[in-house]
N, C-alpha and C. Protein backbone atom coordinates (compact mmCIF):
# COMPACT_ATOMS: atom_id res chain seq x y z
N UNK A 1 0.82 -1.19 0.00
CA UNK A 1 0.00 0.00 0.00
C UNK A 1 0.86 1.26 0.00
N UNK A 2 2.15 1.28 0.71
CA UNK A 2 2.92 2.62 0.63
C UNK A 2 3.20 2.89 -0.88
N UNK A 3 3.21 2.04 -1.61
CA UNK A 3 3.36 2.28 -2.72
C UNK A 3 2.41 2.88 -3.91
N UNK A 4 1.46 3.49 -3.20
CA UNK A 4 0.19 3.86 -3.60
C UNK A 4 0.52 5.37 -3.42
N UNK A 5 1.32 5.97 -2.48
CA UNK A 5 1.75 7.21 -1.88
C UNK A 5 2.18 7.94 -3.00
N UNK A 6 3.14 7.69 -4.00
CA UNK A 6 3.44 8.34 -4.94
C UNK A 6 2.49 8.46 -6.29
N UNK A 7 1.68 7.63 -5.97
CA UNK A 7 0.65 7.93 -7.08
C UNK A 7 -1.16 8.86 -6.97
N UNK A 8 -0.92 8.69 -5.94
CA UNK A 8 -2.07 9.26 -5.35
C UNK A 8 -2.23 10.33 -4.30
N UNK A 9 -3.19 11.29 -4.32
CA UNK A 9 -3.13 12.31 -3.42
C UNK A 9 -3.15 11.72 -1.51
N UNK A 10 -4.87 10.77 -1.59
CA UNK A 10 -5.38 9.92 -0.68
C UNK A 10 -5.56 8.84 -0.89
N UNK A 11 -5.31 7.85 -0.12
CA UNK A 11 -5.83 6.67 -0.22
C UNK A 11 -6.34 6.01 1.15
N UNK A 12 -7.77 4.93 1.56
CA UNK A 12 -8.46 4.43 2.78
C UNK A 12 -8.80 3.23 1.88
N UNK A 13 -8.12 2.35 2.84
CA UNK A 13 -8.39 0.80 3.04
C UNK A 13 -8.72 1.16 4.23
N UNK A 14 -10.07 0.09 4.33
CA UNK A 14 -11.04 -0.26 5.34
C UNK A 14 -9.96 -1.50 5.97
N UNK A 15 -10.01 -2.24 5.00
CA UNK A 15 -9.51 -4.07 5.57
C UNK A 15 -8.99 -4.45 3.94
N UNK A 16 -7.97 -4.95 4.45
CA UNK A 16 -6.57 -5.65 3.37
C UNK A 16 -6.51 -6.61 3.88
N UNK A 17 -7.02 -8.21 3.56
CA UNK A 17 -6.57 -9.12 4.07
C UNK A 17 -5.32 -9.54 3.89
N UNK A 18 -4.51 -10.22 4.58
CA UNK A 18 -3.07 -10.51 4.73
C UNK A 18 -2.88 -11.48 3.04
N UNK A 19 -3.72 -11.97 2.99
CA UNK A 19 -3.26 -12.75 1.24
C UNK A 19 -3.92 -11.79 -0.34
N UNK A 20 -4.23 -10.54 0.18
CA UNK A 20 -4.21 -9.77 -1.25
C UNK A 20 -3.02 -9.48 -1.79
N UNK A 21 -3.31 -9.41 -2.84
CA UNK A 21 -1.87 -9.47 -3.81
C UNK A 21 -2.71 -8.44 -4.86
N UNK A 22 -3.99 -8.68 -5.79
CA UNK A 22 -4.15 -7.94 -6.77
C UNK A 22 -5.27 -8.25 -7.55
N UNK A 23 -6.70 -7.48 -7.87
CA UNK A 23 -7.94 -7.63 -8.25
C UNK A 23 -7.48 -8.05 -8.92
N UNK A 24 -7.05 -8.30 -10.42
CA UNK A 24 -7.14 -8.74 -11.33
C UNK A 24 -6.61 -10.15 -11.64
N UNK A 25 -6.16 -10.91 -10.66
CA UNK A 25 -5.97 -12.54 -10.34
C UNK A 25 -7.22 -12.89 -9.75
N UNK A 26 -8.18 -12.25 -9.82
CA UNK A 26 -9.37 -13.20 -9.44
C UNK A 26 -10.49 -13.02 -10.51
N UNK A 27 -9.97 -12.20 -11.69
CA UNK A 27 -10.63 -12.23 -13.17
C UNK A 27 -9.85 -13.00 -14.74
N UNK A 28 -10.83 -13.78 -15.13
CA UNK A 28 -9.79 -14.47 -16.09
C UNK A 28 -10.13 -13.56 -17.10
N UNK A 29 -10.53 -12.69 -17.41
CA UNK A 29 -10.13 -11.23 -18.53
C UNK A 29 -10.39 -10.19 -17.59
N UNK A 30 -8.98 -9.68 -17.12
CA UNK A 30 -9.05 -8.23 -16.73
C UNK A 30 -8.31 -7.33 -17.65
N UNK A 31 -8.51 -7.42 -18.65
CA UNK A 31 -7.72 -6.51 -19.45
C UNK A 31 -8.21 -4.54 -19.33
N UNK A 32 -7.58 -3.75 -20.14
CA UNK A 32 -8.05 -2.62 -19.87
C UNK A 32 -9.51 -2.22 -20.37
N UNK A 33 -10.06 -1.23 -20.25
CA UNK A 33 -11.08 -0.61 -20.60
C UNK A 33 -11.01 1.03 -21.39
N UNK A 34 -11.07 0.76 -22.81
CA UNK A 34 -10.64 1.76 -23.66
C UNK A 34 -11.71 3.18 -23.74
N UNK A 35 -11.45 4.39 -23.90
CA UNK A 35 -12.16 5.55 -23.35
C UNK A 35 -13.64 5.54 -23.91
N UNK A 36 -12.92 4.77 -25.27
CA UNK A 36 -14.25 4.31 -26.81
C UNK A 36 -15.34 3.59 -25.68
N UNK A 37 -14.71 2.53 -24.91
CA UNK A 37 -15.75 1.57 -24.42
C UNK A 37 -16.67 2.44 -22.87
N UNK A 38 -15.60 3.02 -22.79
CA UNK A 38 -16.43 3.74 -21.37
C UNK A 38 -17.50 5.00 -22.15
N UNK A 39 -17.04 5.59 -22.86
CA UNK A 39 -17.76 6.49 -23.42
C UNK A 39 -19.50 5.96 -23.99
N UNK A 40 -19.14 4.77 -24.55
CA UNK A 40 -20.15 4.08 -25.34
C UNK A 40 -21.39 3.48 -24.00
N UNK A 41 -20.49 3.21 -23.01
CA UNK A 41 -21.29 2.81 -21.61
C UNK A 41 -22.21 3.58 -21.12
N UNK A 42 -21.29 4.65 -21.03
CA UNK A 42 -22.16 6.09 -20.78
C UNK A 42 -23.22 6.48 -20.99
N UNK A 43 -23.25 6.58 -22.51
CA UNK A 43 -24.09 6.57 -23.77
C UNK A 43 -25.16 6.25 -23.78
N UNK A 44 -25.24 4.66 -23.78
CA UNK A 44 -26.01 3.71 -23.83
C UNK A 44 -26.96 3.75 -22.44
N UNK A 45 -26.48 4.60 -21.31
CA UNK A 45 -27.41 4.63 -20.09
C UNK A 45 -28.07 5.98 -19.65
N UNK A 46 -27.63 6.90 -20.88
CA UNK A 46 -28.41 8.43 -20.68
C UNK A 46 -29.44 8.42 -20.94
């Protein structure tokens, strides 16, 4: 988590269990999300 310090203004963890490592090992496609796809999300719910 200190390593979060240089990237961020604030950061609050409630609870970090002792075996997190990283959201995206518990998704078998976590790939990124492109501005096209968020934009289109958006979109689609105005």
């Amino acid at each position: 988590m200190e390593e979060l310090g240089e990237h961020v203004d604030e950061f609050l963890a409630l609870e970090t269990p002792e075996t997190f490592s990283a959201v995206g090992r518990l998704y078998e496609d976590f790939a990124p999300t492109s501005d096209a796809e968020v934009i289109a999300a958006l979109d689609a719910v105005r």
